[in-house]
Protein backbone atom coordinates (compact mmCIF):
# COMPACT_ATOMS: atom_id res chain seq x y z
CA UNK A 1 211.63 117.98 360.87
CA UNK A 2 210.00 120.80 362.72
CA UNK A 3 211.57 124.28 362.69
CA UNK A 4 212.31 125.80 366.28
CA UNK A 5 214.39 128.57 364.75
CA UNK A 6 214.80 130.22 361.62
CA UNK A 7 217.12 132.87 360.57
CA UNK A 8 216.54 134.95 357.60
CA UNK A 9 218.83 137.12 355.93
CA UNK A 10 220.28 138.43 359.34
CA UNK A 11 222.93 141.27 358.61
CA UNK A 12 224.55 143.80 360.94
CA UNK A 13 226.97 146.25 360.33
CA UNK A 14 229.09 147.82 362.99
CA UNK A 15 230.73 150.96 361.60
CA UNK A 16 233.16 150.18 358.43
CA UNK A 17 232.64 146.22 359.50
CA UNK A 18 230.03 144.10 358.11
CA UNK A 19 229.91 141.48 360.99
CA UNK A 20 226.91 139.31 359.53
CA UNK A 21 225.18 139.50 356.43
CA UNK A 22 221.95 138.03 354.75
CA UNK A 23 222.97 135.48 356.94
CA UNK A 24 220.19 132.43 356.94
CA UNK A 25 219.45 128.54 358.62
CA UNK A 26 217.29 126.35 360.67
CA UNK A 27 217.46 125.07 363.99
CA UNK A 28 215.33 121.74 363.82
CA UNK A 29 213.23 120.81 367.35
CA UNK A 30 215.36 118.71 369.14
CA UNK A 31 218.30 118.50 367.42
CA UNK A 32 221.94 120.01 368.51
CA UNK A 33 223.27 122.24 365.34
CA UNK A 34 226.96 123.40 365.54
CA UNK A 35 227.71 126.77 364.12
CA UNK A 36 231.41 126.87 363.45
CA UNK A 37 233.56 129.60 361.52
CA UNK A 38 237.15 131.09 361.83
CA UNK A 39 237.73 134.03 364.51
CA UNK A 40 235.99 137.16 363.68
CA UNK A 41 233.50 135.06 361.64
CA UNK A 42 230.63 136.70 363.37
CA UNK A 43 229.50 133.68 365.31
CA UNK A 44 229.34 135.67 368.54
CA UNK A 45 226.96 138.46 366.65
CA UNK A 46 224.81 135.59 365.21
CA UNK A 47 224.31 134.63 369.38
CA UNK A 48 223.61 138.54 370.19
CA UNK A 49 221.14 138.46 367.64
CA UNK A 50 219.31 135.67 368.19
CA UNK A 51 219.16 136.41 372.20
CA UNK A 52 218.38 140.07 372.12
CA UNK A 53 221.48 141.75 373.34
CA UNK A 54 221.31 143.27 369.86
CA UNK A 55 219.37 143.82 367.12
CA UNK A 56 219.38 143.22 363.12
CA UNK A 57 220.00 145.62 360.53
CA UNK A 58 217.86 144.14 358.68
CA UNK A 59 216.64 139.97 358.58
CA UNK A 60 214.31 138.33 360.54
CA UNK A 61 214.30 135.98 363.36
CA UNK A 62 211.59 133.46 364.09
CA UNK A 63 211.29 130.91 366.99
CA UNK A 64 208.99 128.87 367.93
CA UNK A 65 206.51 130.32 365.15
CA UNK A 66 206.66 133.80 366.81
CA UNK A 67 208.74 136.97 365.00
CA UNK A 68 211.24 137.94 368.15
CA UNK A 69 213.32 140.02 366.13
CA UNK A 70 214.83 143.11 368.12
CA UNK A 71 213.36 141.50 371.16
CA UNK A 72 215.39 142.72 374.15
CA UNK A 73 217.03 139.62 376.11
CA UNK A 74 214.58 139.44 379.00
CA UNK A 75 211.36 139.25 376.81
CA UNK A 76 213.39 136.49 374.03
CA UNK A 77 214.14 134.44 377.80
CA UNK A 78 210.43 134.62 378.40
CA UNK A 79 209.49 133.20 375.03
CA UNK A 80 212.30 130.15 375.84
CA UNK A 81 215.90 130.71 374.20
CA UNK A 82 218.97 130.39 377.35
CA UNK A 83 222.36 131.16 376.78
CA UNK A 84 225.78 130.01 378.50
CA UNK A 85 228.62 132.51 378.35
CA UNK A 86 231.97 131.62 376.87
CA UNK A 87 233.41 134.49 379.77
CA UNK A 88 231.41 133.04 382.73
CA UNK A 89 229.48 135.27 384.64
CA UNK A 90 228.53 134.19 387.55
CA UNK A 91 226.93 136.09 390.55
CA UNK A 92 230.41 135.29 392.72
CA UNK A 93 228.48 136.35 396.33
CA UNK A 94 225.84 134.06 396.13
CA UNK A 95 225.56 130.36 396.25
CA UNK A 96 225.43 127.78 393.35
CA UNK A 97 221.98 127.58 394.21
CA UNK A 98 220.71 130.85 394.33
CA UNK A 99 222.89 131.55 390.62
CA UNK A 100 220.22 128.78 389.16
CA UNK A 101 217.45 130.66 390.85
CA UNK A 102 218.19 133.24 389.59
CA UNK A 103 217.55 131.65 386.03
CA UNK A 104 214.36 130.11 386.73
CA UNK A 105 213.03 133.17 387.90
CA UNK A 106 213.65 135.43 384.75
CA UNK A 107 213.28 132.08 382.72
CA UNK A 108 210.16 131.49 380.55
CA UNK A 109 207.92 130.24 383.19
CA UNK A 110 208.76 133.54 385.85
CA UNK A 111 208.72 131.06 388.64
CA UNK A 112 208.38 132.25 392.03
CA UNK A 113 210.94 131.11 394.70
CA UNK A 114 209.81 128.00 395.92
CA UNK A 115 209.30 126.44 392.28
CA UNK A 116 212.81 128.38 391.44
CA UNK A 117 214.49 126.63 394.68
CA UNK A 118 212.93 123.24 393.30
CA UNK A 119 214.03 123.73 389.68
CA UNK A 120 217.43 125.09 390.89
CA UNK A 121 217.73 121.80 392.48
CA UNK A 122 217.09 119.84 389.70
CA UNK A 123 219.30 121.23 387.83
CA UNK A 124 222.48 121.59 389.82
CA UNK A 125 222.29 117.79 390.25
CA UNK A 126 221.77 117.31 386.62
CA UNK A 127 225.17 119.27 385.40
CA UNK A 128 227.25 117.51 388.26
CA UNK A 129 227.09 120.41 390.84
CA UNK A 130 224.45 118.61 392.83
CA UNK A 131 227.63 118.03 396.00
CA UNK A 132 228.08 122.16 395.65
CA UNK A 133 224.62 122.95 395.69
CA UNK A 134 225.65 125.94 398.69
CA UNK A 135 229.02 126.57 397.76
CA UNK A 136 229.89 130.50 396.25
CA UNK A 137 229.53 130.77 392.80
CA UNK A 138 233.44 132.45 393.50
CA UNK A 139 234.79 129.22 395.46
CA UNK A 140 234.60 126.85 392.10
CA UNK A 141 237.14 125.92 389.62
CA UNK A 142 237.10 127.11 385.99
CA UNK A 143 234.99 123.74 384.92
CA UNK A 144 233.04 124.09 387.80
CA UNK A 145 232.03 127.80 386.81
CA UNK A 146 231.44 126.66 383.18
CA UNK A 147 229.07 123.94 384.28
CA UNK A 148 227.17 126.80 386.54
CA UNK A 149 226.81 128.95 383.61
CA UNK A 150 225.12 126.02 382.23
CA UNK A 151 223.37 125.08 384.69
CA UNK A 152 221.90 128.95 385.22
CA UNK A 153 220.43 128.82 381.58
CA UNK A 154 218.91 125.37 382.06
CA UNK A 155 217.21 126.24 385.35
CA UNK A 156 215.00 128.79 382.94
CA UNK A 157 213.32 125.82 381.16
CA UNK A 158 214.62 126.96 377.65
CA UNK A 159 213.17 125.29 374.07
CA UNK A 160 216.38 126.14 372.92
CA UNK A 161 219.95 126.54 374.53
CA UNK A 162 222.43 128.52 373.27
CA UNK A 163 226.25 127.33 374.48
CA UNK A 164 229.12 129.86 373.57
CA UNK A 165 232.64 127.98 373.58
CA UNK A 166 231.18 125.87 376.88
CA UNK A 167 234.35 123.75 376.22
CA UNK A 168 236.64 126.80 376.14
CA UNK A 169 239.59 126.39 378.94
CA UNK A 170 238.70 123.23 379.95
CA UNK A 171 241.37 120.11 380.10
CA UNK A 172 240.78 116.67 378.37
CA UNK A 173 239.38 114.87 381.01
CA UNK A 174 236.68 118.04 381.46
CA UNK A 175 236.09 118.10 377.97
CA UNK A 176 234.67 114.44 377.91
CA UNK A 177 232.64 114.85 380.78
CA UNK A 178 231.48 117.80 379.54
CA UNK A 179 230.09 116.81 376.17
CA UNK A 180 228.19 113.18 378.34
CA UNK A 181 226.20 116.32 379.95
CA UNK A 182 225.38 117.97 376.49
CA UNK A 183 224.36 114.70 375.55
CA UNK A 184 222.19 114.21 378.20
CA UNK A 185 220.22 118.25 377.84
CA UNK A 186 219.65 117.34 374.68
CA UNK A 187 217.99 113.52 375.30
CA UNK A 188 216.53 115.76 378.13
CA UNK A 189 214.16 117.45 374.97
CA UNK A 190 216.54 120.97 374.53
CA UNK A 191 217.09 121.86 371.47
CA UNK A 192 220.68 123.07 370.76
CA UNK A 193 222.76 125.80 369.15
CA UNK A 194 226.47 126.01 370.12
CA UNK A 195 229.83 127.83 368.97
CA UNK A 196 233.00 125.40 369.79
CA UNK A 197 236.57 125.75 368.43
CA UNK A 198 237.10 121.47 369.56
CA UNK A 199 236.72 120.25 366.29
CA UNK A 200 236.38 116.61 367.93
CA UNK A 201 233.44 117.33 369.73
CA UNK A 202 231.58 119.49 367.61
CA UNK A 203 231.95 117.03 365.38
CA UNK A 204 230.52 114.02 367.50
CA UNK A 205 227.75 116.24 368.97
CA UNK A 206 226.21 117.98 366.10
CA UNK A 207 223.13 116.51 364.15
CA UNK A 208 224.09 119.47 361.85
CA UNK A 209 226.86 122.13 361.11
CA UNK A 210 226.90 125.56 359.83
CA UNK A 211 230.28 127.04 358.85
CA UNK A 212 229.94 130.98 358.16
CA UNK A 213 233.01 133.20 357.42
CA UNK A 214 233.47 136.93 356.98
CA UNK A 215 229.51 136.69 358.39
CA UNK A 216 228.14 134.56 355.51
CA UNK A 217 226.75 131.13 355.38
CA UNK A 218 230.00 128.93 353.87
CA UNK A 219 228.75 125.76 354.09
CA UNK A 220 226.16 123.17 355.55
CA UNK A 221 225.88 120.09 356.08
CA UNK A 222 226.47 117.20 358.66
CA UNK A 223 229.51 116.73 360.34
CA UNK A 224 231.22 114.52 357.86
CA UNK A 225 229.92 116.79 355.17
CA UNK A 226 231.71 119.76 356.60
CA UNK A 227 235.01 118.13 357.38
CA UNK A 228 235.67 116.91 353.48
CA UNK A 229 234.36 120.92 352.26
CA UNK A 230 237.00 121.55 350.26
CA UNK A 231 235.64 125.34 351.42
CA UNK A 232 235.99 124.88 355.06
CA UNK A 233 239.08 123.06 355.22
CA UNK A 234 240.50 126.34 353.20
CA UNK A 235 238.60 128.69 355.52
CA UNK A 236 238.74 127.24 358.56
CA UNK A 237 239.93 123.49 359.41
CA UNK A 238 243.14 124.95 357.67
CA UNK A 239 245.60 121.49 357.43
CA UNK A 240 245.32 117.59 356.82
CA UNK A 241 246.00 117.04 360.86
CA UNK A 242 242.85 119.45 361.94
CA UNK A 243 240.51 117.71 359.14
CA UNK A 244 241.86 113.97 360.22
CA UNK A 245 240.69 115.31 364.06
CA UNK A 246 237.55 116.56 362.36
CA UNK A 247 236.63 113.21 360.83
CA UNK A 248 237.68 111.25 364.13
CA UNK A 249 234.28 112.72 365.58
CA UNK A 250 232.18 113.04 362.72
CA UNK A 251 229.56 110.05 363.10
């Protein structure tokens, strides 16, 4: 398989706390790899990282056969990697629509407005929004807001989409309905990266699985692989009833 991403031997300290270190994988082109870990694991610091906000102490990130590491967020958006908040942040005054716009234009192909309004569009419709396409970012439910956040990353035409605890706060019903539409990016040709504490869909969604704890690589493998670890059950699935979930998904 062809590499979009590679990691290598990421680390980053923050005062006393060593939040990542020599931390390396591979994100294969078109596949959806699960990165999974304990809290305060560093998973969040790995997505910083790779999108920019900040950079490595030392390590080296490559995507798409370009170094971007240190990149600040608006120049690694150009070169095609979109993230999706786990705490939403939506722009509350202005409309479902203009929020996707908003991601086309600072997306990797700096559309002007009319493409942006088109894309926007397209996108809303594809994440299940298309009936709120004018509603205020502010007016929408919790899932509703999730699915915007989405939907905001997607309108920038990323190669690779990064989704931070999408599933976070959502009921059962949501979940399901949410996971159909990560199924659908990815036949859509996005490759993805995402953090999620569901075991059960992790598990049926990923291709792949990386488990880090205390910032380290702990295991990797796919997602029956990682659910009969005898090193991430102690680390992270934790009891019999949270690996028997794990295995329900696991294809």
């Amino acid at each position: 398989m062809t590499a979009l991403l590679q990691a290598i031997n990421l680390s980053r300290r923050f005062g006393g706390v060593q939040a990542v270190s020599e931390l390396t994988f591979t994100v294969n082109q078109g596949e959806i790899l699960g990165l999974i870990g304990p809290n305060g694991a560093g998973k969040s610091t790995v997505f910083n990282l790779l999108n920019g906000v900040i950079a490595p102490d030392t390590g080296q990130i490559i995507f798409d056969g370009k170094d971007i590491t240190g990149l600040p967020p608006y120049t690694v958006a150009r070169h095609g990697i979109a993230r999706a908040h786990q705490i939403m942040q939506p722009l509350l005054g202005l409309s479902v629509l203009e929020n996707c716009m908003v991601g086309a234009c600072f997306g990797r192909e700096n559309m002007n407005l009319a493409d942006a309004r088109e894309a926007a569009r397209e996108v809303a419709q594809s994440v299940g929004l298309g009936d709120r396409i004018n509603a205020l970012a502010g007016s929408l439910t919790t899932a509703g807001k999730k699915r915007l956040e989405m939907a905001r990353a997607l309108s920038a035409h990323p190669k690779l989409l990064l989704l931070d605890e999408v599933l976070a706060g959502l009921n059962p019903t949501e979940i399901e309905h949410m996971i159909e539409t990560i199924r659908g990016i990815r036949k859509g040709g996005i490759t993805i990266l995402m953090i999620e504490h569901v075991m059960r869909a992790i598990m049926s969604l990923s291709d792949r699985i990386v488990v880090i704890n205390l910032g380290k690589r702990l295991a990797e493998g796919t997602p029956r692989e990682i659910a009969e670890n005898p090193e991430v059950i102690t680390a992270y699935l934790g009891d019999s009833k949270l690996l028997a979930t794990a295995e329900e998904g696991a294809p």
